[in-house]
N, C-alpha and C. Protein backbone atom coordinates (compact mmCIF):
# COMPACT_ATOMS: atom_id res chain seq x y z
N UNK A 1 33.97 -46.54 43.51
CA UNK A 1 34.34 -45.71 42.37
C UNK A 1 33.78 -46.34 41.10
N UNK A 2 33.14 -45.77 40.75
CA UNK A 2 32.51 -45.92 38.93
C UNK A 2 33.14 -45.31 37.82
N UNK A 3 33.68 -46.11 36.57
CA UNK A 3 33.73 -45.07 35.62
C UNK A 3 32.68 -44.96 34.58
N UNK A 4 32.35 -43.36 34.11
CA UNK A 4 31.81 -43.42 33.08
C UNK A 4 32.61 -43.03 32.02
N UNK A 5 32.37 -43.70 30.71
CA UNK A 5 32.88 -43.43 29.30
C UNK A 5 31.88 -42.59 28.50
N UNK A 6 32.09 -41.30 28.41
CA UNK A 6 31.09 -40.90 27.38
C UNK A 6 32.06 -40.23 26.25
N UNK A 7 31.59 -41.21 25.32
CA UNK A 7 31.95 -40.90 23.50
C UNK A 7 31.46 -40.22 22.11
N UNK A 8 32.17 -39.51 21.78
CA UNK A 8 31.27 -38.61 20.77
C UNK A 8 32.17 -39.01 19.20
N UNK A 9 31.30 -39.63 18.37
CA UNK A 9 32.27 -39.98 17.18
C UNK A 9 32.83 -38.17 16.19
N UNK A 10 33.53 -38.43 16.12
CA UNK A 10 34.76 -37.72 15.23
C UNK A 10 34.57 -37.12 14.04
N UNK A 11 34.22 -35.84 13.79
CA UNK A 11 33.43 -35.39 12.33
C UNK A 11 32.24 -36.11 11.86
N UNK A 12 31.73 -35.95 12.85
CA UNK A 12 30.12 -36.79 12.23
C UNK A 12 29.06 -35.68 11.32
N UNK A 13 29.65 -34.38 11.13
CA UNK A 13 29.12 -33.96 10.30
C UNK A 13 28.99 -34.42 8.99
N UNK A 14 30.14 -34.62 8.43
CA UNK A 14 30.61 -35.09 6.91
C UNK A 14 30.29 -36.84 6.83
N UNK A 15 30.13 -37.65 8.10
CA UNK A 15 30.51 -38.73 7.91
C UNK A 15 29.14 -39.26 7.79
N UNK A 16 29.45 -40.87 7.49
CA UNK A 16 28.18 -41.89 8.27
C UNK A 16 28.11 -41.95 9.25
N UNK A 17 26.61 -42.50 10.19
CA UNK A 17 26.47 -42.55 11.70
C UNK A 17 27.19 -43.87 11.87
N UNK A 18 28.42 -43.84 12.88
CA UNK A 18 28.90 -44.84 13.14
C UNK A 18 28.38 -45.46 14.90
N UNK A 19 27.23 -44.90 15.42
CA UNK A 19 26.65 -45.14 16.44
C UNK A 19 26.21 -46.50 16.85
N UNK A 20 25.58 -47.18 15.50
CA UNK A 20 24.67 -48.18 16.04
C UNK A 20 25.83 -49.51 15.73
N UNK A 21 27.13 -49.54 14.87
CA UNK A 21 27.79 -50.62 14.69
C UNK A 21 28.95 -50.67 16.39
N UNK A 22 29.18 -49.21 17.00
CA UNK A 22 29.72 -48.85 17.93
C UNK A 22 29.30 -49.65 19.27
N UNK A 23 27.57 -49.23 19.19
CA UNK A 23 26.73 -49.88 20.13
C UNK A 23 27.02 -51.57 19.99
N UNK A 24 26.58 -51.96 19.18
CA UNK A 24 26.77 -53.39 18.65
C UNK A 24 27.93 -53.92 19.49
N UNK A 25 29.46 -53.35 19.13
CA UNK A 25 30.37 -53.88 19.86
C UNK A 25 30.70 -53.86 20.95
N UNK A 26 30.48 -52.73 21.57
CA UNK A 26 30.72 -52.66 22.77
C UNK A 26 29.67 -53.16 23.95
N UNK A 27 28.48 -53.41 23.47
CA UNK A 27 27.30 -54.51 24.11
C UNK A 27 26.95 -55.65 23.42
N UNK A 28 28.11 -56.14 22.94
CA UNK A 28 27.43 -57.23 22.34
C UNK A 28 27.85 -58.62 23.40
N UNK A 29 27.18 -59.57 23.35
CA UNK A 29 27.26 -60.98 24.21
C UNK A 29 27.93 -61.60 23.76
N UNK A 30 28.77 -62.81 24.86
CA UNK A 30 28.59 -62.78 25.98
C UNK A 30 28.64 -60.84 26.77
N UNK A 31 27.67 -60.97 27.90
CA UNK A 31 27.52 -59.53 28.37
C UNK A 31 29.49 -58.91 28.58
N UNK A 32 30.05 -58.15 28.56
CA UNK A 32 31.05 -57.34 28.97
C UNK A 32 31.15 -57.43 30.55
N UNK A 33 32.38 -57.86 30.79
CA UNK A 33 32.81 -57.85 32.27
C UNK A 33 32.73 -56.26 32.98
N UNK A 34 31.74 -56.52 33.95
CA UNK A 34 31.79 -55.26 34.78
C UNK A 34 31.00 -53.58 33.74
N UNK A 35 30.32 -54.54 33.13
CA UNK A 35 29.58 -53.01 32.28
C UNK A 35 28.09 -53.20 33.64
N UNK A 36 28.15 -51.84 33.80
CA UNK A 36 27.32 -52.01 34.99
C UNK A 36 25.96 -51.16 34.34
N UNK A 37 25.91 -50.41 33.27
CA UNK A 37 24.69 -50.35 32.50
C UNK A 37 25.54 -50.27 30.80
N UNK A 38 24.67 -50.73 29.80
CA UNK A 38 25.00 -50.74 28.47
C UNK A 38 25.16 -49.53 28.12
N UNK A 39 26.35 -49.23 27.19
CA UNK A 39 26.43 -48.55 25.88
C UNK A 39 24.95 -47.54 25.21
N UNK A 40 24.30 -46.70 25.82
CA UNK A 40 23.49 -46.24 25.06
C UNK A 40 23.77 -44.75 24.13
N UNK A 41 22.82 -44.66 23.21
CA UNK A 41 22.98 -43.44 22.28
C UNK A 41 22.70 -42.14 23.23
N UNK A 42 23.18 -41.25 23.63
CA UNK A 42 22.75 -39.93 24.40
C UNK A 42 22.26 -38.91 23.95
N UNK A 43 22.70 -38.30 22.79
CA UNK A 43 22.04 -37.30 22.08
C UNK A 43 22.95 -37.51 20.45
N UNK A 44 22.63 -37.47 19.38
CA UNK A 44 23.21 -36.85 18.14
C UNK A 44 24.28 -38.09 18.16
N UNK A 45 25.46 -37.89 18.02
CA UNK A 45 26.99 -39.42 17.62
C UNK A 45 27.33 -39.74 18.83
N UNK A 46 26.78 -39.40 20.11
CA UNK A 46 27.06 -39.51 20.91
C UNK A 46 26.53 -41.09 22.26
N UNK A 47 27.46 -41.64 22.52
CA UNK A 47 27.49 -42.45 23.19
C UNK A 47 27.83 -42.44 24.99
N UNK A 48 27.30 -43.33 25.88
CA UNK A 48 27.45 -43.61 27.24
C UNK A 48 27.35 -44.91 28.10
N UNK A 49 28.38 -44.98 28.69
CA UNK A 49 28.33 -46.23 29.12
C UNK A 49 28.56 -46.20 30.87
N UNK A 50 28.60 -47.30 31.57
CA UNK A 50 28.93 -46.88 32.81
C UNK A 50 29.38 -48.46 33.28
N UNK A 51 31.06 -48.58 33.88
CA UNK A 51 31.93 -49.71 34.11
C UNK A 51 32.25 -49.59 35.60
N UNK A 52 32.31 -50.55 36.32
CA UNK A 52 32.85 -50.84 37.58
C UNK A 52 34.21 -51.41 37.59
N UNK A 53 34.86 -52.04 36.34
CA UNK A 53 35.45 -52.73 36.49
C UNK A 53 36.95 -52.09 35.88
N UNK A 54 38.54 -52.02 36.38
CA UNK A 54 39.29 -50.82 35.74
C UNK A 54 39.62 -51.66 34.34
N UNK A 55 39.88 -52.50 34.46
CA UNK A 55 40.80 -53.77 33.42
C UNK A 55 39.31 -53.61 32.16
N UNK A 56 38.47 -53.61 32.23
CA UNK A 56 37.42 -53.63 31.47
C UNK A 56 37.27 -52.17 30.69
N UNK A 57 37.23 -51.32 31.75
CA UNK A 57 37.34 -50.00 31.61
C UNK A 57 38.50 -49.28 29.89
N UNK A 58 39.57 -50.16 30.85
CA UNK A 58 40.81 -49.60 29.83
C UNK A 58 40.71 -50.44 28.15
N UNK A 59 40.14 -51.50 28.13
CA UNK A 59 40.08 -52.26 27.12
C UNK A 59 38.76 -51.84 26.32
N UNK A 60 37.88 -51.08 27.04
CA UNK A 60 37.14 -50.56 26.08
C UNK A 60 37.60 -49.13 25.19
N UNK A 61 38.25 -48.50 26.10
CA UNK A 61 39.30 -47.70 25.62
C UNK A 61 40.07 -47.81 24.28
N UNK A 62 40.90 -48.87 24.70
CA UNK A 62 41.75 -49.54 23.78
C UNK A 62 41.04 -49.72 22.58
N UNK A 63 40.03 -50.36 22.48
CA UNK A 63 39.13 -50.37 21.31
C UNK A 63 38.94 -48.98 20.73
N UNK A 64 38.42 -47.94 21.63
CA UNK A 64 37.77 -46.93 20.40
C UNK A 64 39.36 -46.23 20.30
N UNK A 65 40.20 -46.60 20.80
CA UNK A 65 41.64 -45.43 19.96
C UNK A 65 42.08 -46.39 18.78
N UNK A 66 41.62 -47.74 18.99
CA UNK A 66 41.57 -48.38 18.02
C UNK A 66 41.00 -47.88 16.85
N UNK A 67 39.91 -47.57 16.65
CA UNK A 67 38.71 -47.81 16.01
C UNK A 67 39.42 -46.14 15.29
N UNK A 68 40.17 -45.63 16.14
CA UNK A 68 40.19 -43.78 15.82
C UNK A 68 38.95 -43.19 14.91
N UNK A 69 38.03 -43.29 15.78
CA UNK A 69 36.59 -42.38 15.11
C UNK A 69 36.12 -41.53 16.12
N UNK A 70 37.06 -41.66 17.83
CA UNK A 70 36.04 -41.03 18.44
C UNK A 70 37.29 -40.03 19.34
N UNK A 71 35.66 -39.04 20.18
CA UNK A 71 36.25 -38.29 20.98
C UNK A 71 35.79 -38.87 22.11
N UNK A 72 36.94 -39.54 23.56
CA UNK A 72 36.53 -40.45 24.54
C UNK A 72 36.59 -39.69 25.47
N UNK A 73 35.64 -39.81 26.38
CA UNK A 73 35.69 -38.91 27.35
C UNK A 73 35.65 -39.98 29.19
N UNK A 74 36.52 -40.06 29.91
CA UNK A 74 36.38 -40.96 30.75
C UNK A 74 36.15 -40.33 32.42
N UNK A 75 35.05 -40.69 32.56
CA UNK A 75 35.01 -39.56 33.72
C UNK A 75 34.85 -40.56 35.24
N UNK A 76 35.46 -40.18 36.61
CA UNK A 76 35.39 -41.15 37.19
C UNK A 76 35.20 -40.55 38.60
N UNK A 77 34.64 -41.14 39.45
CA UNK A 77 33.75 -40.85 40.41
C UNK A 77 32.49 -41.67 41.48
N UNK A 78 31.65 -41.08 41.50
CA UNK A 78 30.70 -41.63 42.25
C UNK A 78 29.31 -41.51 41.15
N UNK A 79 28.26 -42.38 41.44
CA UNK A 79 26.76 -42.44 41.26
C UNK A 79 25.87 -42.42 41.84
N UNK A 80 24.72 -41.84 41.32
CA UNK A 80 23.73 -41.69 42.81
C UNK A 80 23.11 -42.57 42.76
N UNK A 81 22.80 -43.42 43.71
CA UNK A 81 22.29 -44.62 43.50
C UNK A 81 20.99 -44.45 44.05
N UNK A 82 19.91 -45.63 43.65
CA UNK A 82 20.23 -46.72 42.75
C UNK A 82 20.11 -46.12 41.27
N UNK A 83 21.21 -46.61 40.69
CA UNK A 83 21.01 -46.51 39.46
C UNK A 83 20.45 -47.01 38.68
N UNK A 84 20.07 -46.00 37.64
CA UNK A 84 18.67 -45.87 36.59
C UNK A 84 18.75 -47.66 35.83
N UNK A 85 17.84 -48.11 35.65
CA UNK A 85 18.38 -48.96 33.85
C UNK A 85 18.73 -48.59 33.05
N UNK A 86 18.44 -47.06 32.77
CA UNK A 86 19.27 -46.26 31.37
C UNK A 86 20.11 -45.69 31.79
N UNK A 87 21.43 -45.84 31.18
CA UNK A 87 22.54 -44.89 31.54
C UNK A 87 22.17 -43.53 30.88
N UNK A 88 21.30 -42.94 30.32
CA UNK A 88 20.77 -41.91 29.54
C UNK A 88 19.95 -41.15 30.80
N UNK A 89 19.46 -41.64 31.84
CA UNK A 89 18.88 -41.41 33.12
C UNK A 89 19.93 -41.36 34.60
N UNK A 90 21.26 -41.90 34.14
CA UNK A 90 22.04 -41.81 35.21
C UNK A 90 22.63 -40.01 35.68
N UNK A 91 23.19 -40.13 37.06
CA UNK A 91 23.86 -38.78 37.51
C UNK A 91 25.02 -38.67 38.35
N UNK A 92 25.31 -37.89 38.63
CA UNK A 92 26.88 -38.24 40.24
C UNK A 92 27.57 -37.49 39.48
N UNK A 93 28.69 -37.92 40.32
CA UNK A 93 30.50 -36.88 39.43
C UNK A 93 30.87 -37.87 38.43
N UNK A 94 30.38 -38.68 38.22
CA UNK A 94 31.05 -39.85 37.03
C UNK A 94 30.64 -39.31 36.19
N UNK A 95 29.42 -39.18 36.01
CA UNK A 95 28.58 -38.62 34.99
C UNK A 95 29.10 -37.38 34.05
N UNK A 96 29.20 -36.28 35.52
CA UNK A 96 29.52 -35.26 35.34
C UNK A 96 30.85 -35.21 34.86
N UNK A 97 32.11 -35.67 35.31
CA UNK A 97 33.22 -36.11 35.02
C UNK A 97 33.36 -35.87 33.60
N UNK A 98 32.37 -37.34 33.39
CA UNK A 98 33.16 -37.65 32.14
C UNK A 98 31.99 -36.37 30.87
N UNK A 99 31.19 -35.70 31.23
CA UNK A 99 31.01 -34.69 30.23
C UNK A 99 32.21 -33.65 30.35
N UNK A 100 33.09 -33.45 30.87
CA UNK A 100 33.83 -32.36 30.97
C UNK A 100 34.90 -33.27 30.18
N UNK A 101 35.51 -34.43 30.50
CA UNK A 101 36.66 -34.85 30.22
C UNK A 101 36.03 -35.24 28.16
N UNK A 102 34.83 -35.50 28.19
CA UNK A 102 34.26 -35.40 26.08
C UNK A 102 34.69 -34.00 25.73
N UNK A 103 34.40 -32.99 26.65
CA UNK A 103 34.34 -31.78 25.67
C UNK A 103 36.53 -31.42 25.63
N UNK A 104 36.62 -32.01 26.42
CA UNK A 104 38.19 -31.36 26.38
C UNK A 104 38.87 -32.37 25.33
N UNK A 105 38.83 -33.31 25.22
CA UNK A 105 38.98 -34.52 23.95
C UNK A 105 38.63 -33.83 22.89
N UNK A 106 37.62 -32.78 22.59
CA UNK A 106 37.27 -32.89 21.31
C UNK A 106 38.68 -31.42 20.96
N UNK A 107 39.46 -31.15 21.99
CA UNK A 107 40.67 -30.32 21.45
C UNK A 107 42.02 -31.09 21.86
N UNK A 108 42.32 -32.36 22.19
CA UNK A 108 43.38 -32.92 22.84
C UNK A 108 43.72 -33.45 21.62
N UNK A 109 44.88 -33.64 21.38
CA UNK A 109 45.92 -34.53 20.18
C UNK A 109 45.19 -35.83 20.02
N UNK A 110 45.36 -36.91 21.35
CA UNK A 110 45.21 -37.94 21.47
C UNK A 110 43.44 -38.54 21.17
N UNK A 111 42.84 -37.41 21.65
CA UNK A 111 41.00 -37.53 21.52
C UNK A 111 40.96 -38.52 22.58
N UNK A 112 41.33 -38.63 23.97
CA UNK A 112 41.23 -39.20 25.03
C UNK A 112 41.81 -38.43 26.20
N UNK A 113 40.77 -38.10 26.93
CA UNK A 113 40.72 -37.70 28.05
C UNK A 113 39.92 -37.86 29.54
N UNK A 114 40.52 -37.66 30.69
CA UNK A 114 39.94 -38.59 31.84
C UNK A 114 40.32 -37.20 32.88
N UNK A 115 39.17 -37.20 33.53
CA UNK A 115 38.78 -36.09 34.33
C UNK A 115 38.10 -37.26 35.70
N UNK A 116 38.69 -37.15 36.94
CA UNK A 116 37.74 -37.85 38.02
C UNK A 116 37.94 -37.04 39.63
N UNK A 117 37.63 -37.29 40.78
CA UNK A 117 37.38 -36.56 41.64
C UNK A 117 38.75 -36.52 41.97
N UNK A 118 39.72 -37.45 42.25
CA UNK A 118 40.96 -37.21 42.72
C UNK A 118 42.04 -36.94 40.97
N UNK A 119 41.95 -35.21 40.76
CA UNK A 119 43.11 -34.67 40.04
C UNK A 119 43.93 -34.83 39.42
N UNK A 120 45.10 -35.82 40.08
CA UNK A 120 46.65 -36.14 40.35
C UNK A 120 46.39 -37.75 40.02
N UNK A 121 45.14 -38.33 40.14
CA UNK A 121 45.03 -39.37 39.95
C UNK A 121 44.54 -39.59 38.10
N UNK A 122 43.76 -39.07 38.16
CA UNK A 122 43.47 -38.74 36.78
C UNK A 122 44.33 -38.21 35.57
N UNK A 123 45.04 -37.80 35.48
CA UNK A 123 46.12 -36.93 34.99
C UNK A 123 47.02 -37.71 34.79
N UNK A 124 47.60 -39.04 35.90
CA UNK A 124 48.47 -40.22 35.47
C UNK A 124 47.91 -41.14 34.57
N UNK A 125 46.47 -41.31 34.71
CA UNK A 125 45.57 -41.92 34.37
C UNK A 125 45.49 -41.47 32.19
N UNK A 126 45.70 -39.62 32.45
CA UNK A 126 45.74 -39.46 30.82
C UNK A 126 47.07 -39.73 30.46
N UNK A 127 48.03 -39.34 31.15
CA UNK A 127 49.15 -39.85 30.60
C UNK A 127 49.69 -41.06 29.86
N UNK A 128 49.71 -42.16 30.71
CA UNK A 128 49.23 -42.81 30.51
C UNK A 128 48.13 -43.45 28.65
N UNK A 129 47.18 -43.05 28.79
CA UNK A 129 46.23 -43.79 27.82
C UNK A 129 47.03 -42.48 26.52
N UNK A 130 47.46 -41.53 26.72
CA UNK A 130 47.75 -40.75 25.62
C UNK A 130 49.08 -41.33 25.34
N UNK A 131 50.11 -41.95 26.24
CA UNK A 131 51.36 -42.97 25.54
C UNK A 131 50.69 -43.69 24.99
N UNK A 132 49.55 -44.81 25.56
CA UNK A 132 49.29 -45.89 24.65
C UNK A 132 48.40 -45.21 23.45
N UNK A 133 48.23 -44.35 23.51
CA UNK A 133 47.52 -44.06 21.81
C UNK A 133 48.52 -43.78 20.82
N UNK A 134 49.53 -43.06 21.63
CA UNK A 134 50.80 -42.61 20.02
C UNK A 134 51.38 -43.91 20.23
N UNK A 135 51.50 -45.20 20.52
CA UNK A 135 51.74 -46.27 20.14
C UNK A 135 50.68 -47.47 19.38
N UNK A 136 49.53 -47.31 20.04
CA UNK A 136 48.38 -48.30 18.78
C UNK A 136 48.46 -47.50 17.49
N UNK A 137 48.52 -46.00 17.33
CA UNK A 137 48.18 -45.41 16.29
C UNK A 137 48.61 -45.57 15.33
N UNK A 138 50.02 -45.55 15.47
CA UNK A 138 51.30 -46.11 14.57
C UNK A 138 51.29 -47.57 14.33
N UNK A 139 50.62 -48.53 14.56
CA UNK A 139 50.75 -49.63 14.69
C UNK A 139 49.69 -50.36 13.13
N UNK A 140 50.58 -50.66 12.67
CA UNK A 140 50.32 -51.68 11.19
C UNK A 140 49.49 -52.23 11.10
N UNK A 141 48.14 -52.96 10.00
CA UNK A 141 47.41 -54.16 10.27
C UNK A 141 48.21 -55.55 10.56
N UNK A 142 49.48 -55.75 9.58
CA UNK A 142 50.03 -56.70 10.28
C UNK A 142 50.53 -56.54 11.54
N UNK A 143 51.00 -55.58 11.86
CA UNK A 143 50.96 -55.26 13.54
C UNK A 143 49.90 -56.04 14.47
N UNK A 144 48.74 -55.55 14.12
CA UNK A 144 47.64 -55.75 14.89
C UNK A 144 47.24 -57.12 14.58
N UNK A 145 47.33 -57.71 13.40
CA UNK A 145 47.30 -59.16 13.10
C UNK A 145 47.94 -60.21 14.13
N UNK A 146 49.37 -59.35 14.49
CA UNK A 146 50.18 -60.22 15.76
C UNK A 146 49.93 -60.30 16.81
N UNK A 147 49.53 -58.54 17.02
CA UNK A 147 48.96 -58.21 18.88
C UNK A 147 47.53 -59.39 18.93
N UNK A 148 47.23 -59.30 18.46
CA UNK A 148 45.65 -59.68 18.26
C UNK A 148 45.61 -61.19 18.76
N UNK A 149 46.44 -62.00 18.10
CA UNK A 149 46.86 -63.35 18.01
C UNK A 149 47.89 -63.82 19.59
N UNK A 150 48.66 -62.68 19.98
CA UNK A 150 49.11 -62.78 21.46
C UNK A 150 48.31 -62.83 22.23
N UNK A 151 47.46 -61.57 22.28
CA UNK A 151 46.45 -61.51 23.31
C UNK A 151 45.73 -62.48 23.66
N UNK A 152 45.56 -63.21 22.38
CA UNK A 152 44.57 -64.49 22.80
C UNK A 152 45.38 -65.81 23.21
N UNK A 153 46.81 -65.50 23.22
CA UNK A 153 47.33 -66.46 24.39
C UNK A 153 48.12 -67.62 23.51
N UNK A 154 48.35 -67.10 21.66
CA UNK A 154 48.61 -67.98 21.10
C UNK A 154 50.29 -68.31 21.47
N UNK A 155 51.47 -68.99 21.18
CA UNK A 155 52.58 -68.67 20.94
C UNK A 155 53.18 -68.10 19.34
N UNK A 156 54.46 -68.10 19.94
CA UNK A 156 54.94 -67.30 18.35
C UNK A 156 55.23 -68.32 17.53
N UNK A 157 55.03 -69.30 17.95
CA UNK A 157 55.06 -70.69 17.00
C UNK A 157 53.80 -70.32 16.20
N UNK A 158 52.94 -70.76 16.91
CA UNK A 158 51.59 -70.70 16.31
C UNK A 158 51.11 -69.69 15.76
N UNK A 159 51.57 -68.52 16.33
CA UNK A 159 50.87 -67.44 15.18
C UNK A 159 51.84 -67.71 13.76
N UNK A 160 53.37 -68.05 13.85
CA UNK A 160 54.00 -67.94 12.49
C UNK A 160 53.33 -69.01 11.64
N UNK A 161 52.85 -70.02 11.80
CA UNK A 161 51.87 -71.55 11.60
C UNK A 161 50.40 -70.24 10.72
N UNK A 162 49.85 -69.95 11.82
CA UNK A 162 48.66 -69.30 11.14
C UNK A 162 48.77 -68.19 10.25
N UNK A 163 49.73 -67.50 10.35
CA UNK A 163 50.06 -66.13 9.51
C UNK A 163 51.29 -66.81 8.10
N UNK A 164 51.82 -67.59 8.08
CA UNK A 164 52.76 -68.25 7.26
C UNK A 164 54.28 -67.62 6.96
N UNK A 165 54.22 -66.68 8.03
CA UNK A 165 55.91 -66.62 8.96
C UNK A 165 56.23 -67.12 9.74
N UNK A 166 57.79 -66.83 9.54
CA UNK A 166 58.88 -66.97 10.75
C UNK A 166 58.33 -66.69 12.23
N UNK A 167 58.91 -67.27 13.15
CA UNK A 167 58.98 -66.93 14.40
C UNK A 167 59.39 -65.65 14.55
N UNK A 168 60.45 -66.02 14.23
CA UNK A 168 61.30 -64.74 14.20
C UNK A 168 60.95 -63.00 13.55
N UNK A 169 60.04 -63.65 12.25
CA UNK A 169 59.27 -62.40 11.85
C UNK A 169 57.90 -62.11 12.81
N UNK A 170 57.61 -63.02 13.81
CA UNK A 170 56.61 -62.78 14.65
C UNK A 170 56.55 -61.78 15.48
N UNK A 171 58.10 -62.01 16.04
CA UNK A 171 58.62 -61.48 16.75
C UNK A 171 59.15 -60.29 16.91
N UNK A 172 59.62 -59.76 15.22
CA UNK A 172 59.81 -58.45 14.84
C UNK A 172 58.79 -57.86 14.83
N UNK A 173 57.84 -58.19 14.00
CA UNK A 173 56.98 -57.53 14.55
C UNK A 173 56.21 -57.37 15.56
N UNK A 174 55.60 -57.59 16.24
CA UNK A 174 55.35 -57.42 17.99
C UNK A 174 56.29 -56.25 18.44
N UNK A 175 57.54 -56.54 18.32
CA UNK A 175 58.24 -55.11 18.45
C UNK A 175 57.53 -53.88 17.93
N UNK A 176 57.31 -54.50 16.66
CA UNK A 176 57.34 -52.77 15.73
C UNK A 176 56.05 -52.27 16.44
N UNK A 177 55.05 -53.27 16.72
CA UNK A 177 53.88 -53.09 16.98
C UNK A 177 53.93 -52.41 18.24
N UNK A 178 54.42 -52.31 19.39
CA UNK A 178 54.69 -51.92 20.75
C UNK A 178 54.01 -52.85 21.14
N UNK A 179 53.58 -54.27 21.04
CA UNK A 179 52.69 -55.01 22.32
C UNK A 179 53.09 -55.62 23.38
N UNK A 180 54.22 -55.36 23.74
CA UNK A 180 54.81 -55.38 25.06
C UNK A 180 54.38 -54.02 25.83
N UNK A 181 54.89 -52.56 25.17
CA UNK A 181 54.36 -51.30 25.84
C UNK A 181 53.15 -51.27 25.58
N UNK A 182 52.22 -52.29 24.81
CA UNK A 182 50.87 -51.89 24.80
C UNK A 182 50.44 -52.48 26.27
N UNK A 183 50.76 -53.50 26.68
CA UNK A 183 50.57 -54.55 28.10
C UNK A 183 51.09 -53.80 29.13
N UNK A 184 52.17 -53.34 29.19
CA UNK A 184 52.20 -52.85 30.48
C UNK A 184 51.29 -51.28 30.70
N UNK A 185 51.30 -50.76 29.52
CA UNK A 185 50.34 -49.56 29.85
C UNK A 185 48.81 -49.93 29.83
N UNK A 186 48.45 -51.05 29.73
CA UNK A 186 46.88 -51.84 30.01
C UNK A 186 46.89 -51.93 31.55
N UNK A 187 48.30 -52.07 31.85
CA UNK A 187 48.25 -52.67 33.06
C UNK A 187 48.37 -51.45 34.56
N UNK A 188 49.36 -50.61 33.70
CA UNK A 188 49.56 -49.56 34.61
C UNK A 188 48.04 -48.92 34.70
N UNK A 189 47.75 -48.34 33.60
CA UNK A 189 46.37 -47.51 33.49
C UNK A 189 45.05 -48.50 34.65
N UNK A 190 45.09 -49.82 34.48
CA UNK A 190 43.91 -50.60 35.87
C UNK A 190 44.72 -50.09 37.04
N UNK A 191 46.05 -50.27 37.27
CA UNK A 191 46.37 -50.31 38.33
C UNK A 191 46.19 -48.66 39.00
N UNK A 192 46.67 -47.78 38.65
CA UNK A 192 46.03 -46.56 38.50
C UNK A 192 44.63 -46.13 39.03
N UNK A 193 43.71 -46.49 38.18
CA UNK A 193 42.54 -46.56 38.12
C UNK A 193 41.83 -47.39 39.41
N UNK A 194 41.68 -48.65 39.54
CA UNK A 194 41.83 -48.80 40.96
C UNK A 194 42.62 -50.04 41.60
N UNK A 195 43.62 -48.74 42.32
CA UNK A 195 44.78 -49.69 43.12
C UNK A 195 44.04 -51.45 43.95
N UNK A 196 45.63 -52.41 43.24
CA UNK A 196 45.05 -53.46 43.64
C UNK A 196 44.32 -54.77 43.11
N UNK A 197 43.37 -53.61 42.03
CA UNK A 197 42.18 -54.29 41.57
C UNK A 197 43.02 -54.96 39.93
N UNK A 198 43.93 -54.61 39.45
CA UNK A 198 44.07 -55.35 37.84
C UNK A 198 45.45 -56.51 38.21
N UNK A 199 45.63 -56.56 39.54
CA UNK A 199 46.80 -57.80 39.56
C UNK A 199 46.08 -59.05 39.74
């Protein structure tokens, strides 16, 4: 099973091209775990990528609901192999997938949607990433100042040391932030995606 991510940025009529700083991050080195071809431009604001990996998968995710500029489209399936060097040359139901699951994003609340061969699997799969978006969305820069600083494994000692709070205000916030429900829905969404593979 492959996923593809294909992304279309968000009123790019009115806006700047946010394509090539997009590209930048999401291929930038060290290479990305399990990107099985790079991030390329597809047509117009539009972006494609193609991941083997689910835990990788969801964290690139996480980024663009982060970023809220785009319409994500996650489509999941098979590839016809061997596959191209350009993901701009790739084909299969991944492919296909995830153009159906961009165009339905560009009318969904959340602007994330996941379309793949098994239905019922997919569908837990949006559930899922559309809880964790009405929770990053709401979520503060000092919010994200804290999540940010967990993730990388600090304690709440040490982030209150680097940020020049309390523990205790560390700790409130992390709450406010949801990064406890941000972790387990990182976690549910791999596990989901493919059983097994994110424990």
């Amino acid at each position: 099973m492959v996923f593809v991510l294909t992304v279309d940025q968000r009123g790019s009529g009115g806006a700047s091209d946010l394509v090539p700083e997009l590209l930048n991050t999401l291929n930038r080195r060290p290479r990305r775990t399990g990107l099985l071809r790079k991030f390329e431009r597809t047509a117009g604001d539009e972006v494609q990528g193609v991941l083997s990996e689910a835990r990788a998968t969801v964290e690139v995710i996480v980024q663009l609901i982060r970023a809220d500029h785009w319409h994500i489209g996650l489509g999941i399936g098979a590839v016809d192999q061997p596959l191209p060097r350009s993901t701009r040359a790739g084909s299969g139901t991944a492919f296909f997938n995830a153009r159906i699951a961009v165009t339905k994003a560009k009318s969904s609340p959340h602007h994330v949607n996941v379309v793949g061969d098994d239905p019922r699997m997919a569908d837990q799969v949006e559930s899922v990433l559309w809880l964790m978006a009405s929770v990053l969305r709401r979520r503060s820069e000092r919010g994200w100042a804290v999540a940010d600083l967990l993730a990388e494994g600090l304690t709440r000692r040490e982030i209150g040391v680097k940020l020049g709070i309390s523990q205790s205000a560390v700790t409130q916030r992390a709450q406010a932030a949801g990064f406890a429900e941000e972790q387990r829905g990182r976690l549910l969404a791999a596990e989901l995606l493919a059983p097994g593979a994110a424990a």
